[in-house]
Protein backbone atom coordinates (compact mmCIF):
# COMPACT_ATOMS: atom_id res chain seq x y z
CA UNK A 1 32.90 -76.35 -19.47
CA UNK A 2 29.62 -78.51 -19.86
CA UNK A 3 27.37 -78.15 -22.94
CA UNK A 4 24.69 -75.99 -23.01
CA UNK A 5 21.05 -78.36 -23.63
CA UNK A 6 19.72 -76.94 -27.26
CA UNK A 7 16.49 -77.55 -25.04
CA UNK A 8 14.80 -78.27 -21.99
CA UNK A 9 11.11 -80.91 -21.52
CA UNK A 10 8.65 -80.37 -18.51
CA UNK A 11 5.34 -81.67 -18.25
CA UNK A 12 2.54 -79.42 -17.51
CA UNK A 13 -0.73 -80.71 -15.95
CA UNK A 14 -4.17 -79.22 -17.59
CA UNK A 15 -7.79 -80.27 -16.91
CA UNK A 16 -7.95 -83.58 -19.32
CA UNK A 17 -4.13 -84.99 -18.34
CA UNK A 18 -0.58 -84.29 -18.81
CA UNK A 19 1.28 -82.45 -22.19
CA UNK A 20 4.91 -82.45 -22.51
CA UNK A 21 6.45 -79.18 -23.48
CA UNK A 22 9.78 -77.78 -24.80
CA UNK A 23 11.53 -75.03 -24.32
CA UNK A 24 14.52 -74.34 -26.34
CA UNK A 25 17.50 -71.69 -26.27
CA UNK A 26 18.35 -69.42 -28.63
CA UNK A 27 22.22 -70.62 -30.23
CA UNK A 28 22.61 -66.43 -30.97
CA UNK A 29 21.24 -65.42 -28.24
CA UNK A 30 21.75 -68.07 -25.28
CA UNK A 31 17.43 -66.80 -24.06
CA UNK A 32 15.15 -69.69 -23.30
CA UNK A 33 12.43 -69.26 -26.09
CA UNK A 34 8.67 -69.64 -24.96
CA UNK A 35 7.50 -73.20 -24.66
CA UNK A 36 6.10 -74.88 -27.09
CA UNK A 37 3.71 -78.23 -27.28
CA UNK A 38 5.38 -81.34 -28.24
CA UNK A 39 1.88 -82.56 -29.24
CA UNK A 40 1.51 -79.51 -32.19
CA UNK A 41 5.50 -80.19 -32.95
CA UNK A 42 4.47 -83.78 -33.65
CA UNK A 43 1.62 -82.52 -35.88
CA UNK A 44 4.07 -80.35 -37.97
CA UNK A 45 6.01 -82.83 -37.94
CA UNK A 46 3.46 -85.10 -39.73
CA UNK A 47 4.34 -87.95 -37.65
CA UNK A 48 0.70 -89.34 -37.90
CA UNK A 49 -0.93 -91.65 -35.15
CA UNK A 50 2.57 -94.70 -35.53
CA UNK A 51 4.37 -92.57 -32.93
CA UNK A 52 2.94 -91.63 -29.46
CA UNK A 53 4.01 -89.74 -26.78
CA UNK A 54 4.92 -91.43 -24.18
CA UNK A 55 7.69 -90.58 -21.58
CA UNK A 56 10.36 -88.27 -22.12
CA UNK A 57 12.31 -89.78 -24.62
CA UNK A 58 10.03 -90.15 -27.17
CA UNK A 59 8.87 -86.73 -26.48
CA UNK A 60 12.83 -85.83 -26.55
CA UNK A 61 12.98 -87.54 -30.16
CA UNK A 62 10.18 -84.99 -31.41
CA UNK A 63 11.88 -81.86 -30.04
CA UNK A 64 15.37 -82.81 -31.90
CA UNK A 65 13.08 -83.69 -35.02
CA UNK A 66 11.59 -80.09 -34.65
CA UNK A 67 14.71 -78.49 -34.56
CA UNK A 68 16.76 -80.79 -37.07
CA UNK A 69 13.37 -79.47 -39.94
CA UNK A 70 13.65 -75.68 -38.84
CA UNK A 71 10.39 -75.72 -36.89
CA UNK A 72 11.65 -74.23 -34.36
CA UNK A 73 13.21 -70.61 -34.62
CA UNK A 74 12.46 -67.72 -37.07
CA UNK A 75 15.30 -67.47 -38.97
CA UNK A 76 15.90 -69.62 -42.67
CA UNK A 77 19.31 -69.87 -41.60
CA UNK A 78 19.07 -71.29 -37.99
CA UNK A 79 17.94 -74.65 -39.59
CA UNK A 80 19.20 -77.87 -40.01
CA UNK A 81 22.08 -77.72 -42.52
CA UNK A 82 21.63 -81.43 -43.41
CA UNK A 83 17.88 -80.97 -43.02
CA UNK A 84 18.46 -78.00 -46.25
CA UNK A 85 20.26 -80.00 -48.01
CA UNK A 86 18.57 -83.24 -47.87
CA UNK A 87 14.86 -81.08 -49.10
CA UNK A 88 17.02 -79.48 -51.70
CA UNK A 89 17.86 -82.62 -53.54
CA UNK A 90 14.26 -84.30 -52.69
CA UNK A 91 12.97 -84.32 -56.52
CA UNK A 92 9.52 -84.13 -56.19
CA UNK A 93 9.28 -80.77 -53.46
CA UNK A 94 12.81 -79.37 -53.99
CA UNK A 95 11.43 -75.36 -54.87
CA UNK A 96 15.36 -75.16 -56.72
CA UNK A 97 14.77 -77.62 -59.11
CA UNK A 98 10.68 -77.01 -59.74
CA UNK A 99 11.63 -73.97 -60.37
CA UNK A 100 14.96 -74.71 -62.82
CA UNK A 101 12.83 -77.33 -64.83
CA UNK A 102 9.89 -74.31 -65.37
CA UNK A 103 12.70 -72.23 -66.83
CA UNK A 104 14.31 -74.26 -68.75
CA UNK A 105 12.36 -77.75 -68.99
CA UNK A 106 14.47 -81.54 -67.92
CA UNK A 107 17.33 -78.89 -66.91
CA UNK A 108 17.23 -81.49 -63.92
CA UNK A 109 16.42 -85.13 -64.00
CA UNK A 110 15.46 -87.54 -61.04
CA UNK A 111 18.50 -89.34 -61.75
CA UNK A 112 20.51 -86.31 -61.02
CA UNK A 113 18.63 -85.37 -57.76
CA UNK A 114 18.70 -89.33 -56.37
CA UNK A 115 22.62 -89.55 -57.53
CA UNK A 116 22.94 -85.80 -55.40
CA UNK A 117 20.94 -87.15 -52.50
CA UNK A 118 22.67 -90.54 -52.24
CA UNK A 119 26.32 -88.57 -52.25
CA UNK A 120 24.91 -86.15 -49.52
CA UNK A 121 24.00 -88.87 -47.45
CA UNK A 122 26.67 -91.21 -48.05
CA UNK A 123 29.77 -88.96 -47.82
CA UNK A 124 28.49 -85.15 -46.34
CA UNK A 125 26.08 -86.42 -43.17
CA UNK A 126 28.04 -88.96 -41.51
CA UNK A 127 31.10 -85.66 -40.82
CA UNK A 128 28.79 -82.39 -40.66
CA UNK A 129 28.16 -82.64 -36.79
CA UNK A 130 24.30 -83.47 -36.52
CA UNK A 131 23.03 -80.31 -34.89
CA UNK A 132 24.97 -77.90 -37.14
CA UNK A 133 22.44 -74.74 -38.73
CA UNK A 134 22.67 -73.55 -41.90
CA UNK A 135 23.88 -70.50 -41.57
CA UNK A 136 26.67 -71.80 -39.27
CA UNK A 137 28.40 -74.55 -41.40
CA UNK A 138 32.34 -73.47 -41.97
CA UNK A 139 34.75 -73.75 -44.37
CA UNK A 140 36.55 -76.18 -41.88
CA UNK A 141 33.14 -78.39 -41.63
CA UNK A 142 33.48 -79.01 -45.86
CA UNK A 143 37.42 -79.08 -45.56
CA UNK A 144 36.51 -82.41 -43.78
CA UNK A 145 34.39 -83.50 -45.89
CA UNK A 146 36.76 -83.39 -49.16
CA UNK A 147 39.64 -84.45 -46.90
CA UNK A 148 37.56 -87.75 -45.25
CA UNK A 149 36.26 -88.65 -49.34
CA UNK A 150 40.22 -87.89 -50.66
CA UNK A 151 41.76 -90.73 -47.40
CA UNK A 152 38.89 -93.02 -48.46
CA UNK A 153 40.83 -93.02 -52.02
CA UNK A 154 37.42 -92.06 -54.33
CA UNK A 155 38.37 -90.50 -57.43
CA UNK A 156 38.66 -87.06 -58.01
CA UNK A 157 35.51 -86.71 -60.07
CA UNK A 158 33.63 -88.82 -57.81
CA UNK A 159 34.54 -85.85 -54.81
CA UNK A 160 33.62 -83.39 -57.61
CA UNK A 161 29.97 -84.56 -57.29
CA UNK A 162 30.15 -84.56 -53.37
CA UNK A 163 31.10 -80.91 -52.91
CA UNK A 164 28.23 -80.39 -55.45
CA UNK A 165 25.61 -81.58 -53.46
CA UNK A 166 26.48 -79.33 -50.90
CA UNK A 167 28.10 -76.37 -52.60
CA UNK A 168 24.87 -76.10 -54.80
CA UNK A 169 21.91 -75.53 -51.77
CA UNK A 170 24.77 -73.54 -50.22
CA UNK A 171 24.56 -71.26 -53.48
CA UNK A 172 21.20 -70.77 -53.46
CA UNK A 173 21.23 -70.36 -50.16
CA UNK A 174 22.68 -67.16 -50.33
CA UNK A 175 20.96 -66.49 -53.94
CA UNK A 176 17.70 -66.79 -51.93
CA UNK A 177 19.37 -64.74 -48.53
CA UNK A 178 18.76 -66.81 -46.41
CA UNK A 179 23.24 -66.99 -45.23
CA UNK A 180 25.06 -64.01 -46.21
CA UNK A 181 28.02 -66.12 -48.13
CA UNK A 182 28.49 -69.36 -49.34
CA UNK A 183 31.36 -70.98 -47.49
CA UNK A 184 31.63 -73.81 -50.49
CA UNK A 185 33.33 -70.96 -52.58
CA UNK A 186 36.49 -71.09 -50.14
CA UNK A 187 37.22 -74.62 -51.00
CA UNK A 188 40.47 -75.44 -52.70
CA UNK A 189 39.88 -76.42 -56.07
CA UNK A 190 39.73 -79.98 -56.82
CA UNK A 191 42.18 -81.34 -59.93
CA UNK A 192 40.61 -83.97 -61.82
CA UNK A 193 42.19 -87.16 -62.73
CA UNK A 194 39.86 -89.56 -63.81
CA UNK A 195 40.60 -93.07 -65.13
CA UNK A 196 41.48 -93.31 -68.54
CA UNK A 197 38.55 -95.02 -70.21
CA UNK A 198 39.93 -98.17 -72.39
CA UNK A 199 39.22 -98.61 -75.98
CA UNK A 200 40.47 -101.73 -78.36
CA UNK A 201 43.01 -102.20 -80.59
CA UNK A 202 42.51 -101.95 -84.51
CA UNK A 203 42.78 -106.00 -84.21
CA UNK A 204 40.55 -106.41 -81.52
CA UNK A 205 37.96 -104.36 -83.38
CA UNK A 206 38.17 -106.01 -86.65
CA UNK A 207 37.50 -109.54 -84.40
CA UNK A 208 34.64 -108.29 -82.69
CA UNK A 209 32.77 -106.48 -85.85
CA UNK A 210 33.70 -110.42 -87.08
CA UNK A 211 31.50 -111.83 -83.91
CA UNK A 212 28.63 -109.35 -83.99
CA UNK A 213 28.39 -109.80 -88.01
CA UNK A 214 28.20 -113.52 -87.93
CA UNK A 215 24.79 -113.49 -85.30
CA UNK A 216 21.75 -111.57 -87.43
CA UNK A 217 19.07 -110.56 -85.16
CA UNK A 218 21.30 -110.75 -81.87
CA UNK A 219 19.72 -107.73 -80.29
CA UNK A 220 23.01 -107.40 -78.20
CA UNK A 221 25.17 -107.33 -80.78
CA UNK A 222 23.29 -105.08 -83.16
CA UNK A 223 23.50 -102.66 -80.07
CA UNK A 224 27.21 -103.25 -79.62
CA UNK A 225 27.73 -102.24 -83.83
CA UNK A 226 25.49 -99.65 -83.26
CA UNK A 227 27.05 -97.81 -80.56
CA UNK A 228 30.33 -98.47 -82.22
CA UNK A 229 29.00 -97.01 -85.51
CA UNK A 230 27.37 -93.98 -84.01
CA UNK A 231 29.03 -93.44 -80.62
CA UNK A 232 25.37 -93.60 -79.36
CA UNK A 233 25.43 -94.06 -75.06
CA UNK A 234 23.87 -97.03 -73.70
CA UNK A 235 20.11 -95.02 -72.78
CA UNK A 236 20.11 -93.71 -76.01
CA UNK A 237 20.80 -96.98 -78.29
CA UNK A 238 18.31 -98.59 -75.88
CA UNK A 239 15.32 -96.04 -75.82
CA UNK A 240 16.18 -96.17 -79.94
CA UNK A 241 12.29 -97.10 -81.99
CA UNK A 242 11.59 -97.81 -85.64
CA UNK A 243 9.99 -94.31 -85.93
CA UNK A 244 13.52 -92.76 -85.09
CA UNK A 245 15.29 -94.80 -88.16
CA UNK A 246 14.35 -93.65 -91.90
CA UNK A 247 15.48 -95.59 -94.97
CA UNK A 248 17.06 -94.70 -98.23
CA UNK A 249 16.91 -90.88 -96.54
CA UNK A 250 20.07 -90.01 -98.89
CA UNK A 251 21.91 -91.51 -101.64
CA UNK A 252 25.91 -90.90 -100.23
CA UNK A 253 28.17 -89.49 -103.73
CA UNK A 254 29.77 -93.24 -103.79
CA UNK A 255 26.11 -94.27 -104.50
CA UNK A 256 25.80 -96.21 -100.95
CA UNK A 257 21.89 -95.57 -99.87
CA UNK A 258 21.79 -93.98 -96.55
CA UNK A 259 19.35 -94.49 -94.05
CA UNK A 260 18.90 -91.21 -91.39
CA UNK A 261 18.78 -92.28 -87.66
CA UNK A 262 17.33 -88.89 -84.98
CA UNK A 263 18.79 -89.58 -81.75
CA UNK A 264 16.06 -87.98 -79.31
CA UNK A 265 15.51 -89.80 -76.54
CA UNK A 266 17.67 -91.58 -74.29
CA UNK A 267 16.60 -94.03 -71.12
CA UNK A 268 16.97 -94.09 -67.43
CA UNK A 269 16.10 -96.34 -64.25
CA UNK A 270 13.77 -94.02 -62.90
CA UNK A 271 13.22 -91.47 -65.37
CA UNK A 272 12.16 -93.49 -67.82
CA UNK A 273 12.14 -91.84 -71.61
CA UNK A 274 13.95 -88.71 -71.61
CA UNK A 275 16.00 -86.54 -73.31
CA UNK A 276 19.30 -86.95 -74.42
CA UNK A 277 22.03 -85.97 -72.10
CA UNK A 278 22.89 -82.30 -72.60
CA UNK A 279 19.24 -82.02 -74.02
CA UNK A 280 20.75 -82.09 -77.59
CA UNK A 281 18.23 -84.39 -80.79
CA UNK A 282 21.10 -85.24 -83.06
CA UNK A 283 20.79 -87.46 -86.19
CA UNK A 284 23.56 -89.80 -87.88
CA UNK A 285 23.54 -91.62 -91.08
CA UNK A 286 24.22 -95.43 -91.21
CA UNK A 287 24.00 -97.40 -94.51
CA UNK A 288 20.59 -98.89 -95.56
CA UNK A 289 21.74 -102.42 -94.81
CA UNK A 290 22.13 -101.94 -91.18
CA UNK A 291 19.40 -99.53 -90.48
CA UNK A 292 17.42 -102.81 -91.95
CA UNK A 293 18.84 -104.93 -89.65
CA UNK A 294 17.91 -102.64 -86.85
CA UNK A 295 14.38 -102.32 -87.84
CA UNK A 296 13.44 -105.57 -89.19
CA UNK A 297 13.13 -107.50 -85.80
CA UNK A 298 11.54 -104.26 -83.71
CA UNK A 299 9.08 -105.04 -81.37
CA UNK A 300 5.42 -104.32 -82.15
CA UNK A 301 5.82 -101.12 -80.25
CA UNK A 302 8.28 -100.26 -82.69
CA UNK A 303 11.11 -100.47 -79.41
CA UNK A 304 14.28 -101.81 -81.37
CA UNK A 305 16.08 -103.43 -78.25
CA UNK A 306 13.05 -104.85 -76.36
CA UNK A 307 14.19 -106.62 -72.95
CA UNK A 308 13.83 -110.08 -71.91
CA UNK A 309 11.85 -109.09 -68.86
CA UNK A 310 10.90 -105.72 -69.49
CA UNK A 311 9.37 -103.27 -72.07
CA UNK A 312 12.94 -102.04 -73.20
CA UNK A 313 16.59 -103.41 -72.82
CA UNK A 314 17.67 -102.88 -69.30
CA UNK A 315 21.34 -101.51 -69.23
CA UNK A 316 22.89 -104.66 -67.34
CA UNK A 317 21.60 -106.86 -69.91
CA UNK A 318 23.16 -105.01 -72.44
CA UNK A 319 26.45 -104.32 -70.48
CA UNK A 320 26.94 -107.56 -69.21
CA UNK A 321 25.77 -108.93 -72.82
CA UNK A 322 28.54 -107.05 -74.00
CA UNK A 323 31.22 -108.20 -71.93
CA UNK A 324 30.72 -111.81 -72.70
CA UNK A 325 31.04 -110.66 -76.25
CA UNK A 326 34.48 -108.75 -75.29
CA UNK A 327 35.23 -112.86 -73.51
CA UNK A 328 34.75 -114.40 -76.66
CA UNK A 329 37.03 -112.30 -78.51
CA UNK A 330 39.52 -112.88 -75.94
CA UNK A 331 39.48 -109.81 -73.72
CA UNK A 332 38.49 -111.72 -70.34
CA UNK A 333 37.08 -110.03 -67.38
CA UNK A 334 40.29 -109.21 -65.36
CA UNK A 335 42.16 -107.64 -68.65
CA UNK A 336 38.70 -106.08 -69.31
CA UNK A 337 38.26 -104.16 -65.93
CA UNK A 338 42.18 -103.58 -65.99
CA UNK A 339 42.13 -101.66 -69.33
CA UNK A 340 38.67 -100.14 -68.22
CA UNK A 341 36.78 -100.95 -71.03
CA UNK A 342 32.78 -100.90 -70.95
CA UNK A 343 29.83 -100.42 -73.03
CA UNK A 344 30.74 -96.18 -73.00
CA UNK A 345 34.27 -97.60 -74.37
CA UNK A 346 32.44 -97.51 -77.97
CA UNK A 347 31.51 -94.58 -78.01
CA UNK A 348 35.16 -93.39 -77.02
CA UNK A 349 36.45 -95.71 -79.84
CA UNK A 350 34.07 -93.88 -82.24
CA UNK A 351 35.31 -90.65 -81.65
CA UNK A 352 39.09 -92.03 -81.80
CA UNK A 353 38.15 -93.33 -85.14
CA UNK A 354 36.68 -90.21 -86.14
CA UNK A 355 39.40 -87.84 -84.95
CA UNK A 356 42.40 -90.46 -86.13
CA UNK A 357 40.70 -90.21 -89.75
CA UNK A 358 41.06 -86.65 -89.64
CA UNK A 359 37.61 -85.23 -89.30
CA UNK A 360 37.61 -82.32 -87.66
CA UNK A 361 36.29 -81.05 -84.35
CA UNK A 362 32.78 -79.92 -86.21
CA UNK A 363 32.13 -82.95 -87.48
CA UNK A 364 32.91 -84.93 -84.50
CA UNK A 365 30.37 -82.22 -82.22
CA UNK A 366 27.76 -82.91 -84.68
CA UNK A 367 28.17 -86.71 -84.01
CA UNK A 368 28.54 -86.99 -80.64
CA UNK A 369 25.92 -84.24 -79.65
CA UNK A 370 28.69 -81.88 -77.92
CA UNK A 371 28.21 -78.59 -79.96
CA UNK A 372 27.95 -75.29 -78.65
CA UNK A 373 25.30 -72.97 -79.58
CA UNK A 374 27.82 -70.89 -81.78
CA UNK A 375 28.76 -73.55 -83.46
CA UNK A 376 25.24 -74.94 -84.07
CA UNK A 377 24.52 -71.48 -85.67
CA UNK A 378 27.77 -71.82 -87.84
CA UNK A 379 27.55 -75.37 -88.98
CA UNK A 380 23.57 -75.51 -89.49
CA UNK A 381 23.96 -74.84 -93.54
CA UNK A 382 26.74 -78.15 -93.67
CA UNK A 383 25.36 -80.26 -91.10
CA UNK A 384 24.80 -82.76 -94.01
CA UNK A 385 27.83 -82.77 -95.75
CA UNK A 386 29.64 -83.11 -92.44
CA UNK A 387 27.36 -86.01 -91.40
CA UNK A 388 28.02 -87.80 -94.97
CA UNK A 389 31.66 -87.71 -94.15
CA UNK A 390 31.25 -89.14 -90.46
CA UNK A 391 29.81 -91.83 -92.44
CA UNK A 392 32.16 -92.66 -94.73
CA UNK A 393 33.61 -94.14 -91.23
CA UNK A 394 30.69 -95.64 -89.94
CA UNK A 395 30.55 -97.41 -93.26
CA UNK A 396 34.62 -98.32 -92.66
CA UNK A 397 33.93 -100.14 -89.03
CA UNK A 398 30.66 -101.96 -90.62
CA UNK A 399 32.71 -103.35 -93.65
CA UNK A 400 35.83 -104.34 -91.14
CA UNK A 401 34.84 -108.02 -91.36
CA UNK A 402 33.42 -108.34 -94.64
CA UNK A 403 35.80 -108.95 -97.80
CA UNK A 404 37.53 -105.85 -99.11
CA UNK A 405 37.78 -104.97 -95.43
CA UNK A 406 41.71 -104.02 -95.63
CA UNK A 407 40.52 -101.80 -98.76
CA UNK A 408 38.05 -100.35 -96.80
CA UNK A 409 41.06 -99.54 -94.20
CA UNK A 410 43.35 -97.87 -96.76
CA UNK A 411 40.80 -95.50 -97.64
CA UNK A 412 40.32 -94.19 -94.18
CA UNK A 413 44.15 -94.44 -94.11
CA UNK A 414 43.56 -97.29 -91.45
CA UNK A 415 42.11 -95.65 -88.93
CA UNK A 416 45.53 -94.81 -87.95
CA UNK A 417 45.00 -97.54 -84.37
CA UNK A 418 45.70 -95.80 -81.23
CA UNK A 419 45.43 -97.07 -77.59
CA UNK A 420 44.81 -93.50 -76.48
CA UNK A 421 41.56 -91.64 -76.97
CA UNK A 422 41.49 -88.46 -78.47
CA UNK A 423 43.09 -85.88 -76.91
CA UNK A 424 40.08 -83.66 -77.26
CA UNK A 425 38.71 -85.92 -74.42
CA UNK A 426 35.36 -84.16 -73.32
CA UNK A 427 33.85 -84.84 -76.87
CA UNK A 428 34.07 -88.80 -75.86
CA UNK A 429 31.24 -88.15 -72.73
């Protein structure tokens, strides 16, 4: 049986010329709905003067438009499901995330809604059929979609974030009633099984706090012993100023002078300055020594890891900075992308360190900027102790290639080396 049209052109004749029109039929119904100007579609539309009406297939192209953006019939749900989503994930007019950042503010970054967008696009368009309405998508429609990403062989997490850019307008969706039920919830759940991410050997570490300590005022590898030393992320030790980095804040019990670094911001392509990811200001302690190093050579905005082209460190400077460092060491580029290790890898070797001395899951929350609200209200009262004794570490890994260093080692009962992260994983990210 042939297809019925989704809509029929004529051309009507009036006193100054010719108009195309449209008529188009109701999917629920099957009726013909009353015609309707393809020169007022093309206004909606906001095509602008570029595109004229000419025959009918550029007058067809404005019709599908029409109906693809929901111009067309009354109901939410009769419009384009990739037309929905698409608007949902468009930063600057999605009504969904104006309205989450109002109640509770950066809730949702650009990066977020671009990364959204792009796995929409990429991964849920090309197998939704083109035509399909909201309020008609099926469980069988996003079946395909998880099976065609699963066959293309793209991580489990990375699938994670495709069924999230459709299973979150979906959820609103019905939040909002425009569908009655949100056919994302029917999906079988996805296990995750991520690669594990790399971290170095107690050896490998001692040679590369050797490198970094032998080149003063190498902004690359001050950031490399600075991640490593705070399990900072890559935005955050590159959005890092001279105003966030206070010396001789504390004097440690073993007499060290401690300087206080407030980790509040964190840096983005096309965000720019932001928050910190989960929206959590933590602060870390570092000995005076290094916090000098860090501010002595700071730009005269105060930016401690200016770029070479740019106002701030861009992050493939510093990542691909850091893997020649990992090359002189020895750790070449095929080991280095076998074992997964990258620029994150430090901040995973931080919180091995931390959880192979012992230190308990409080302390290492309070470090790493993954503690719960409960635990923020427990903890607030011996934040600083805590802090002093992630320090005693941080002090360890900076002393690693100085003499004394196997002393230093003995104390924190050698850091106990380990190829395997902690197995309290989701404080690492």
């Amino acid at each position: 049986m042939a297809k019925r049209k989704a809509f029929y052109l004529y051309k009507r004749k009036k006193k100054h010329g010719a108009y195309w029109y449209v008529c188009y039929i109701n999917p629920d119904t099957g009726v013909q709905e009353t015609a309707k100007s393809i020169d007022v579609l093309k206004e909606r539309l906001n095509l602008g003067c570029g595109f004229t009406v000419k025959d009918r297939d550029s007058a067809a192209i404005i019709a599908g438009k029409a109906l693809e953006a929901g111009l067309v019939f009354s109901t939410a749900s009769s419009m384009s499901f990739n037309s929905y989503c698409k608007a949902f994930w468009d930063y600057e007019t999605s009504e969904y995330v104006t309205l989450r950042n109002r109640l509770k503010p950066d809730s949702i970054g650009r990066e977020y809604c671009m990364n959204m967008l792009g796995n929409y696009r990429n991964h849920v368009e090309p197998v939704i059929p083109e035509r399909t309405r909201l309020g008609s998508v099926t469980v069988e429609m996003l079946d395909r979609v998880v099976s065609h990403a699963l066959s293309s062989g793209m991580a489990s997490g990375s699938v994670q974030m495709i069924v999230l850019s459709f299973s979150i307008p979906l959820k609103e969706a019905v939040r909002r009633r425009i569908i009655k039920s949100n056919p994302a919830s029917c999906l079988m759940k996805i296990p995750r099984s991520e690669k594990e991410r790399g971290i170095m050997s107690m050896d490998e570490l001692a040679r590369l706090m050797t490198l970094v300590d032998s080149r003063p005022g190498d902004r690359i590898a001050m950031a490399v012993k600075l991640s490593l030393t705070t399990g900072m992320r890559s935005g955050e030790v590159r959005a890092l100023t001279s105003r966030n980095i206070t010396l001789g804040e504390k004097m440690r019990s073993d007499g060290t002078s401690m300087a206080r670094i407030v980790i509040e911001h964190s840096i983005a392509p096309y965000s720019g300055i932001k928050c910190p990811k989960n929206r959590r200001v933590r602060e870390l302690y570092v000995e005076d020594s290094f916090a000098a190093e860090l501010v002595s050579p700071a730009s005269d905005s105060g930016i401690v890891f200016p770029g070479t082209r740019s106002e701030y460190m861009s992050s493939v400077e510093l990542r691909l900075g850091f893997y020649a460092i990992l090359a002189e060491i020895g750790i070449g580029e095929q080991e280095r992308a076998g074992r997964n290790l990258t620029f994150h890898s430090l901040r995973h070797m931080f919180n091995t360190l931390l959880y192979d001395c012992q230190l308990g899951s409080e302390e290492r929350m309070l470090a790493l900027g993954h503690r719960s609200e409960k635990v923020n209200e427990r903890y607030v009262h011996e934040s600083e102790s805590r802090l002093m004794r992630v320090s005693l570490v941080t002090s360890g890994i900076l002393h690693l290639s100085r003499p004394g260093a196997e002393k230093s080692a003995e104390v924190l009962q050698y850091f106990l080396p380990s190829e395997k992260t902690s197995a309290d994983d989701s404080l690492s990210r």
